[in-house]
Protein backbone atom coordinates (compact mmCIF):
# COMPACT_ATOMS: atom_id res chain seq x y z
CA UNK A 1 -11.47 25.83 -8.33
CA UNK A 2 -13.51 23.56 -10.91
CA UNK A 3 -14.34 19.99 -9.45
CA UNK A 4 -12.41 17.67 -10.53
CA UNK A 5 -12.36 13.86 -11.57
CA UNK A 6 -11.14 11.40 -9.22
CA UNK A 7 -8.07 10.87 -11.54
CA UNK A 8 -7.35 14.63 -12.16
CA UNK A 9 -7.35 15.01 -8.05
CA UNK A 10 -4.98 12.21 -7.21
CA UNK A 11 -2.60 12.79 -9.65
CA UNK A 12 -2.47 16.91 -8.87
CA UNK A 13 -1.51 15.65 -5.11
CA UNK A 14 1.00 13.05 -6.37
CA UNK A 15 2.86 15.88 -8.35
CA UNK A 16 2.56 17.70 -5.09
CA UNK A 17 0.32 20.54 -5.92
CA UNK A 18 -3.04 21.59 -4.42
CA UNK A 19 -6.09 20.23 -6.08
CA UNK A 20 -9.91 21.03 -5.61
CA UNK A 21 -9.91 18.59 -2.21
CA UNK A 22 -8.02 16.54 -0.57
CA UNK A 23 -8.17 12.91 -2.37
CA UNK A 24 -9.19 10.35 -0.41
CA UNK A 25 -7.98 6.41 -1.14
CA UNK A 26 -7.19 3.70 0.02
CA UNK A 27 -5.24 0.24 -0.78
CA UNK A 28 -7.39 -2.34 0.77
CA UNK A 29 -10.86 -2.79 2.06
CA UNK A 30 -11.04 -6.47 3.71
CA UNK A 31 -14.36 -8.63 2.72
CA UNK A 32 -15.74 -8.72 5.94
CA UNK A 33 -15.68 -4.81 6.55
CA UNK A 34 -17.62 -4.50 2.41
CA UNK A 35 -20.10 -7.15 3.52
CA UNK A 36 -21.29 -4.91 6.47
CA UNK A 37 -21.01 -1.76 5.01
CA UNK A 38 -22.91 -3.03 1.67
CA UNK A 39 -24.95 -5.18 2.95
CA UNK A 40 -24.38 -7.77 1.33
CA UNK A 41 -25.23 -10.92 3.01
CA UNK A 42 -23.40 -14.40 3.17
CA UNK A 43 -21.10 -15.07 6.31
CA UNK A 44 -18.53 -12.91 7.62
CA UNK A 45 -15.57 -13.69 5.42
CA UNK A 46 -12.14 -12.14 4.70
CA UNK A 47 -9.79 -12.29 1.76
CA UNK A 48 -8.71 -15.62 1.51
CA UNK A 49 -5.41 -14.79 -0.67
CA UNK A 50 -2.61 -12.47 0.73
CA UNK A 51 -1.45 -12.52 -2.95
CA UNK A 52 -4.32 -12.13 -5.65
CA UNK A 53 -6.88 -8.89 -6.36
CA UNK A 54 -9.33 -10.09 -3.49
CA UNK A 55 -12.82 -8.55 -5.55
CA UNK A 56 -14.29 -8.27 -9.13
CA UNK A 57 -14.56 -5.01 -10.99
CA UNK A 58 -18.12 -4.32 -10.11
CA UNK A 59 -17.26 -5.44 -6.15
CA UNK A 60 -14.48 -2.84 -6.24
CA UNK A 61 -15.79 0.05 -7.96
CA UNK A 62 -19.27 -0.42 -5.11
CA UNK A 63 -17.09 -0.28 -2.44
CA UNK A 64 -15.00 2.90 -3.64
CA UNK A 65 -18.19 4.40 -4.36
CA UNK A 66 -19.65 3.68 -0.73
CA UNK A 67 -16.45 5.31 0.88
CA UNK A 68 -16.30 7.76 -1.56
CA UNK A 69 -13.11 6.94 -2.76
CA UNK A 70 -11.22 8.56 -5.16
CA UNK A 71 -9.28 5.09 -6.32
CA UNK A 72 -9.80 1.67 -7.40
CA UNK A 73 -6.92 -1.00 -6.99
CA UNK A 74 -5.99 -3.90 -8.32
CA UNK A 75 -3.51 -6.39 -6.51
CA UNK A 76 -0.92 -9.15 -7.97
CA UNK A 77 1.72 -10.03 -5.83
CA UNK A 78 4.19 -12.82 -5.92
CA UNK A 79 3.97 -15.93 -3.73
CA UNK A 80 4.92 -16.07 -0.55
CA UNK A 81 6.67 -19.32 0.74
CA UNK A 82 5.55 -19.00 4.26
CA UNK A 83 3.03 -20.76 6.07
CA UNK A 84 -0.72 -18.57 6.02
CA UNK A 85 -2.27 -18.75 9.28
CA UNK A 86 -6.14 -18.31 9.61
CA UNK A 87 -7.20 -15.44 12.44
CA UNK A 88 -10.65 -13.93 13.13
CA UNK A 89 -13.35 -14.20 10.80
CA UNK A 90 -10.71 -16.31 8.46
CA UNK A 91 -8.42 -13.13 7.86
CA UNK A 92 -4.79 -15.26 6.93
CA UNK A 93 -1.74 -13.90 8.00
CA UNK A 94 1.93 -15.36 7.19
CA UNK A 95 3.39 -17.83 9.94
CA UNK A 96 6.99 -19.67 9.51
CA UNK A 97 8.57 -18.95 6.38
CA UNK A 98 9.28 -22.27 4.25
CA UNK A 99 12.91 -21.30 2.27
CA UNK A 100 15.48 -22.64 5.56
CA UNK A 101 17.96 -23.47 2.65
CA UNK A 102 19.30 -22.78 -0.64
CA UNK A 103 17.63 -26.48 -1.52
CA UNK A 104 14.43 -25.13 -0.66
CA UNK A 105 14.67 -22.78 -3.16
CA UNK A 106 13.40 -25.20 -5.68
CA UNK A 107 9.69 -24.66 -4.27
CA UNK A 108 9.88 -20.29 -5.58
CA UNK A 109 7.55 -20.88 -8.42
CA UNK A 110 6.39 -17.68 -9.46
CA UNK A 111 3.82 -16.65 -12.43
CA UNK A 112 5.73 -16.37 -15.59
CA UNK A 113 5.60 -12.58 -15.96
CA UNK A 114 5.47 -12.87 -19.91
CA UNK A 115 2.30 -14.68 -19.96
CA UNK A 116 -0.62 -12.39 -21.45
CA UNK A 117 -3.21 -14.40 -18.78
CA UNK A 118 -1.49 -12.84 -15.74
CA UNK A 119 -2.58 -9.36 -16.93
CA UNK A 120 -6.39 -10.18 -18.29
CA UNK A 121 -7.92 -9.11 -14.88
CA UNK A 122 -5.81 -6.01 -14.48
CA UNK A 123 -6.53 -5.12 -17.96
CA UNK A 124 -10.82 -5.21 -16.98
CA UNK A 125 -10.01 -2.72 -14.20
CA UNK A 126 -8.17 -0.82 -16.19
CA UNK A 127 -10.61 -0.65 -19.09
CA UNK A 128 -13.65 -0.17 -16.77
CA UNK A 129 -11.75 2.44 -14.11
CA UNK A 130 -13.84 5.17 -15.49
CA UNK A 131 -13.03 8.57 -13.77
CA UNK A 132 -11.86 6.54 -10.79
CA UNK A 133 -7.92 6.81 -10.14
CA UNK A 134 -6.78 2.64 -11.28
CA UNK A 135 -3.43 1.74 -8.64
CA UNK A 136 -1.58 -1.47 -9.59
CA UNK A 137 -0.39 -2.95 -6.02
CA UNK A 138 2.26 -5.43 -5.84
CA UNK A 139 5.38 -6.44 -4.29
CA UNK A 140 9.14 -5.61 -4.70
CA UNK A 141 10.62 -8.29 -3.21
CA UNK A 142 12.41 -7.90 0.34
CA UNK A 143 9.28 -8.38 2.32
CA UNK A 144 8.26 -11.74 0.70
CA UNK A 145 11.96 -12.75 0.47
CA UNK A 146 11.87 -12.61 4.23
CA UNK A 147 9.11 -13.71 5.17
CA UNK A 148 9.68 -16.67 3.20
CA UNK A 149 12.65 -17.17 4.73
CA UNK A 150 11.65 -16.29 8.11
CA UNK A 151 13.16 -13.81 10.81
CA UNK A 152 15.78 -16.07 11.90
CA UNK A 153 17.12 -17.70 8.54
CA UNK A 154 16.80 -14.25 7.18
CA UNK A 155 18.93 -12.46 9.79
CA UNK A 156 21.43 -14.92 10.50
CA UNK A 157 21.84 -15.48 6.25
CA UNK A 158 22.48 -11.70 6.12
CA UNK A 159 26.14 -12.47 7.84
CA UNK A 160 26.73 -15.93 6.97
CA UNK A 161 25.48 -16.60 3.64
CA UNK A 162 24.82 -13.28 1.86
CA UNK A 163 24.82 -15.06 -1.05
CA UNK A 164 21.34 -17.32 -0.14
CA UNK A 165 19.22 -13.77 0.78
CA UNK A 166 20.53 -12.82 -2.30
CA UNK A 167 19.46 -15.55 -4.45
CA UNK A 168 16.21 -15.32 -2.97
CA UNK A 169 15.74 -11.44 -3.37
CA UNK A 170 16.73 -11.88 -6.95
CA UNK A 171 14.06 -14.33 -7.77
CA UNK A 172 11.40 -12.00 -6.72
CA UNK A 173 13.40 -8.91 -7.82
CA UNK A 174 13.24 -9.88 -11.30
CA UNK A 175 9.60 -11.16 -11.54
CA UNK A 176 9.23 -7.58 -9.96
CA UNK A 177 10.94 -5.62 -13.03
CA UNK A 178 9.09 -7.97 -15.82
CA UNK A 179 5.92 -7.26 -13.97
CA UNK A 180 6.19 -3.25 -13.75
CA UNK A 181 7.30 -2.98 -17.03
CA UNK A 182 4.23 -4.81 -18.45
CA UNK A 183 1.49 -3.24 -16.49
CA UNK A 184 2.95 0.11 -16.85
CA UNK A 185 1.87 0.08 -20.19
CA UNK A 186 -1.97 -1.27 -19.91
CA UNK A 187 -3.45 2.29 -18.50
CA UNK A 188 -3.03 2.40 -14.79
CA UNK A 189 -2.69 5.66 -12.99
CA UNK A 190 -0.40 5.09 -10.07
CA UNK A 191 1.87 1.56 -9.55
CA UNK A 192 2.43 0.85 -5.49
CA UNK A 193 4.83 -1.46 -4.03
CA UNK A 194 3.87 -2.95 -0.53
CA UNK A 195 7.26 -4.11 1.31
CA UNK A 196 7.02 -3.74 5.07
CA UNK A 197 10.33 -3.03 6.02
CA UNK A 198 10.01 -1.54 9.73
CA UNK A 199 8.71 -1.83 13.41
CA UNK A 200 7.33 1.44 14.80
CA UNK A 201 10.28 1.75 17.01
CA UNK A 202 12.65 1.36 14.03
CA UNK A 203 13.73 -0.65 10.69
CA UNK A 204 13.69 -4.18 10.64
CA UNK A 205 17.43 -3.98 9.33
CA UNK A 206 20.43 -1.58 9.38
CA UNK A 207 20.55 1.25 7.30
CA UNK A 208 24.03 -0.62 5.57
CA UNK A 209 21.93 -3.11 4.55
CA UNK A 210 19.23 -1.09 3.43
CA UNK A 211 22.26 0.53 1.00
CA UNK A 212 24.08 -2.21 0.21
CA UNK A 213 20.92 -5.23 -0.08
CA UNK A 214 17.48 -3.69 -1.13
CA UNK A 215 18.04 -0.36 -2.35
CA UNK A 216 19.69 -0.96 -5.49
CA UNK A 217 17.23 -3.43 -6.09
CA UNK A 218 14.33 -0.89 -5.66
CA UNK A 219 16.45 1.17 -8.29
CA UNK A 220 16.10 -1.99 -10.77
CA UNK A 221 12.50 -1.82 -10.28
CA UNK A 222 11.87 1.70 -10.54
CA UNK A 223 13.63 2.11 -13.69
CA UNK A 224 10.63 -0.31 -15.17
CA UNK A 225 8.31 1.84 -13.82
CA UNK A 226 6.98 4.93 -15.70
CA UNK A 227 3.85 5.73 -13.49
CA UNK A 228 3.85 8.11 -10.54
CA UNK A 229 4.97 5.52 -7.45
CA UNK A 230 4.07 5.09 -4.35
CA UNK A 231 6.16 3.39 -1.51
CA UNK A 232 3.94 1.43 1.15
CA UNK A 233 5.67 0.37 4.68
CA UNK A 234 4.47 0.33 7.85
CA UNK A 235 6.95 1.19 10.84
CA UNK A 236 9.64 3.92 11.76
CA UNK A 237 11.38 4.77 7.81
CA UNK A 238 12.92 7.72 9.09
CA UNK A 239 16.60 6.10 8.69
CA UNK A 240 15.56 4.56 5.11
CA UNK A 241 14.04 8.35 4.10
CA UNK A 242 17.10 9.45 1.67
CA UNK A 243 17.61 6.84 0.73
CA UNK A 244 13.75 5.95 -1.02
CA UNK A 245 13.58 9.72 -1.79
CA UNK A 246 16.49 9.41 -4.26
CA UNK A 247 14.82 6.61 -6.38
CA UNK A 248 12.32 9.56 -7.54
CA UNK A 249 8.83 8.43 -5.81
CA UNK A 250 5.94 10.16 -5.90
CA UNK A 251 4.61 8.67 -2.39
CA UNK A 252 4.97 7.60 0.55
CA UNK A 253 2.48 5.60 2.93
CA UNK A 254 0.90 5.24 5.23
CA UNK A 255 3.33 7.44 7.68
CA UNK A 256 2.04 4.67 10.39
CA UNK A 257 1.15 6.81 13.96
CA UNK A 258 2.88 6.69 16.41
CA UNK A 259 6.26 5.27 14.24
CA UNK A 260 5.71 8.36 11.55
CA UNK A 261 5.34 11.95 12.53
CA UNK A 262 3.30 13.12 9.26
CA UNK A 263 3.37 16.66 9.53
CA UNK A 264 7.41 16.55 10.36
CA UNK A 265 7.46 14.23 7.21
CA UNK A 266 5.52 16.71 5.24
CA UNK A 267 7.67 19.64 6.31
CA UNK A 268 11.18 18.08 5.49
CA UNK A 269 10.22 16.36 2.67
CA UNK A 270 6.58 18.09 0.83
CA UNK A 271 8.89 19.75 -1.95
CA UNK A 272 10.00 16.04 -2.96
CA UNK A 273 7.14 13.40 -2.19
CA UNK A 274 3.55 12.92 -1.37
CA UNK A 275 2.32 11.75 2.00
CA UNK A 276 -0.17 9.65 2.71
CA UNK A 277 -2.04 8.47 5.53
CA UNK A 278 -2.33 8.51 8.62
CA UNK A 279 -5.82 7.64 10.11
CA UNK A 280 -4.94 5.86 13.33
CA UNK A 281 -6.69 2.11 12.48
CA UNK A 282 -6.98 2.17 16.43
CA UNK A 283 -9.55 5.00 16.50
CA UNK A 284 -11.26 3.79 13.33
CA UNK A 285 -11.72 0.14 15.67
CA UNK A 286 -11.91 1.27 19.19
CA UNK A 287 -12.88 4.96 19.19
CA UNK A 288 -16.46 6.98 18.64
CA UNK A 289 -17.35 9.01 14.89
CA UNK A 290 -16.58 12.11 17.24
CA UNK A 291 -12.88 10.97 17.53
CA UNK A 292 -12.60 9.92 13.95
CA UNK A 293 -14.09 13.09 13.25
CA UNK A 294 -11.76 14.93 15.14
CA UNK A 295 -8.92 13.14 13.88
CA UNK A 296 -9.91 13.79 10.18
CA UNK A 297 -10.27 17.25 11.15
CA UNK A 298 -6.75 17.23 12.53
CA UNK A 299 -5.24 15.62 9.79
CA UNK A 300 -7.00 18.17 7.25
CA UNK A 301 -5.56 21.74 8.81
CA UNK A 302 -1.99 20.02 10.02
CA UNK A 303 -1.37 18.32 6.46
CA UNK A 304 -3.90 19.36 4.11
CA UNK A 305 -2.68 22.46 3.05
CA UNK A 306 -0.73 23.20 0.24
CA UNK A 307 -1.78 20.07 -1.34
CA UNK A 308 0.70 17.21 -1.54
CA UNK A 309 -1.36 15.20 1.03
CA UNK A 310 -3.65 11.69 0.23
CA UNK A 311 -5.95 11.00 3.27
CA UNK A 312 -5.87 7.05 4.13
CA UNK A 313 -6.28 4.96 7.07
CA UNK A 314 -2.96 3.93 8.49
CA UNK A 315 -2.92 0.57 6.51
CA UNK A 316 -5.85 -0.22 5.11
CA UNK A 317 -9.73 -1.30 6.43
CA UNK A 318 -9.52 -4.30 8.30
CA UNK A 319 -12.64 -6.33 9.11
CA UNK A 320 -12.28 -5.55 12.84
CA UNK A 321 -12.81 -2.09 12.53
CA UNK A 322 -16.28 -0.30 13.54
CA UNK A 323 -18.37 -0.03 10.48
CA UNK A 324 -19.69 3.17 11.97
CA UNK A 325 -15.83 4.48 12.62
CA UNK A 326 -15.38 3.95 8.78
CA UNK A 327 -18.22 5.49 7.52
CA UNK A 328 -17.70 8.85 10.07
CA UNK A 329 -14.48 8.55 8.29
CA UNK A 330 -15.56 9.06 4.63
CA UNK A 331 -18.37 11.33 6.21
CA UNK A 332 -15.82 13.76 7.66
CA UNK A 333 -13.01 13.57 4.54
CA UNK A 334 -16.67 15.08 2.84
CA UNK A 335 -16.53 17.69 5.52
CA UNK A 336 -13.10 19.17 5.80
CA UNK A 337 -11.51 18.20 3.08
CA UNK A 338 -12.28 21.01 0.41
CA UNK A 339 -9.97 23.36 -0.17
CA UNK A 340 -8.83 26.52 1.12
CA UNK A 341 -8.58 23.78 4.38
CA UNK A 342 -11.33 25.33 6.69
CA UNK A 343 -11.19 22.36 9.33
């Protein structure tokens, strides 16, 4: 088979068919993890937004090209009304959510989705993607809409006051619709929606609710989008798995291990969605290149053939993980990935 671009190769996999190798992507590097790999000096810092596209153009397209990566992304999510704790190296991560009552509700100020300046940055990726597959990541809604609200609110609201996790949902819902509908139309290749909505061991509500609370909503939002999309969640989905299959996605990731059995996943459902993943994050941090090596190789003859398959980490790179790991990573996806699978 011809080589083919970046582009051409994710999008053959997304429509489930077999393309020259297997692509490899990702959806986020973090700062500190690109500073060591490229070199490129200053202190050890990590994203400082959980919200906005964390690099420039130029910064993403060097990074992509380092890993070899077959995409580019560009990030604009919704605030989150939660409280952003600093860990190592200044990585933030969301604390006590802020909306305890419909009064707080006042404080949901999100970007007016009908305002040309939201778009100008994704527009320069966009125009400068080049033969590099361009994903648009953002947000549906549930995730921020309990986080915001926090565990407890949340859970207890869903029996007492359906009506407040409602209100809330809604708010981000919509700026979700007016948002896919818009960037849809500037050029990107593949729109992804990032709502964790599991542990490993299982979802982080029932199934009913899943039917009856989010999934129409995800229907709302998909019938904006027109690009080949790609569901992100971490955790155990299994019970959720009809469900997002019937709102037509191309994608699913990252099949987290050890809550996700990807090969199962692929055999049940590879005649209806793409899987991606599933790089366990603790071998990329804690293990040798031989056992990311092995792992890739793994991953390449149990889901690689056939097609249908992205190879990412199980999340994304985090600035904890062993530079080395991550570079036997993109070394080995070099190495096994061609196809017919030889791994």
């Amino acid at each position: 088979m011809a080589d083919m671009t970046s582009r051409e190769r994710v999008a053959a996999a997304l429509r489930r068919e077999q393309p020259d190798r297997v692509p490899h992507c990702e959806l986020g590097v973090d700062r500190a993890l690109a500073q060591q790999l490229l070199q490129w000096g200053g202190p050890l810092s990590q994203r400082d937004d959980l919200e906005q596209n964390p690099y420039t153009l130029e910064e993403e397209k060097a990074i992509a090209s380092f890993l070899k990566l077959d995409n580019i992304h560009y990030v604009l999510r919704a605030p989150v009304y939660a409280r952003k704790l600093p860990g190592q190296d200044g990585r933030l991560f969301y604390g006590e959510g802020m909306i305890r009552a419909r009064a707080d509700m006042d404080m949901i100020q999100l970007p007016d989705p009908t305002d040309e300046r939201l778009y100008e940055g994704a527009k320069r990726f966009v125009d400068g993607k080049e033969d590099y597959s361009c994903w648009f990541v953002t947000r549906v809604g549930i995730f921020p809409t309990m986080l915001g609200m926090g565990t407890e609110t949340f859970s207890v609201s869903l029996y007492e006051d359906l009506g407040f996790v409602e209100a809330v949902l809604d708010r981000y819902v919509d700026w979700a619709e007016a948002v896919a509908e818009r960037v849809c139309s500037l050029g990107f290749d593949v729109f992804v929606s990032t709502d964790d909505m599991a542990f490993k061991s299982g979802p982080f509500f029932s199934p009913q609710v899943f039917h009856d609370l989010v999934l129409p909503r995800f229907r709302r939002v998909g019938r904006r989008v027109s690009l080949p999309w790609v569901i992100h969640s971490d955790g155990n989905l299994m019970p959720f798995m009809e469900g997002l299959l019937s709102l037509g996605i191309a994608g699913l990731h990252p099949n987290e291990k050890g809550a996700m059995d990807i090969v199962e996943g692929k055999r049940r459902y590879g005649d209806r969605i793409c899987v991606l993943g599933n790089l366990d994050l603790n071998i990329l941090g804690l293990g040798t290149p031989q056992e990311v090596e092995d792992e890739v190789r793994w991953l390449m003859r149990n889901v690689g053939p056939g097609g249908g398959y992205i190879i990412t980490s199980g999340n994304s790179l985090a600035g904890y993980l062993d530079p080395t790991n991550v570079v036997a990573f993109t070394e080995a996806v070099e190495r096994y990935g061609g196809y017919p699978i030889r791994a």
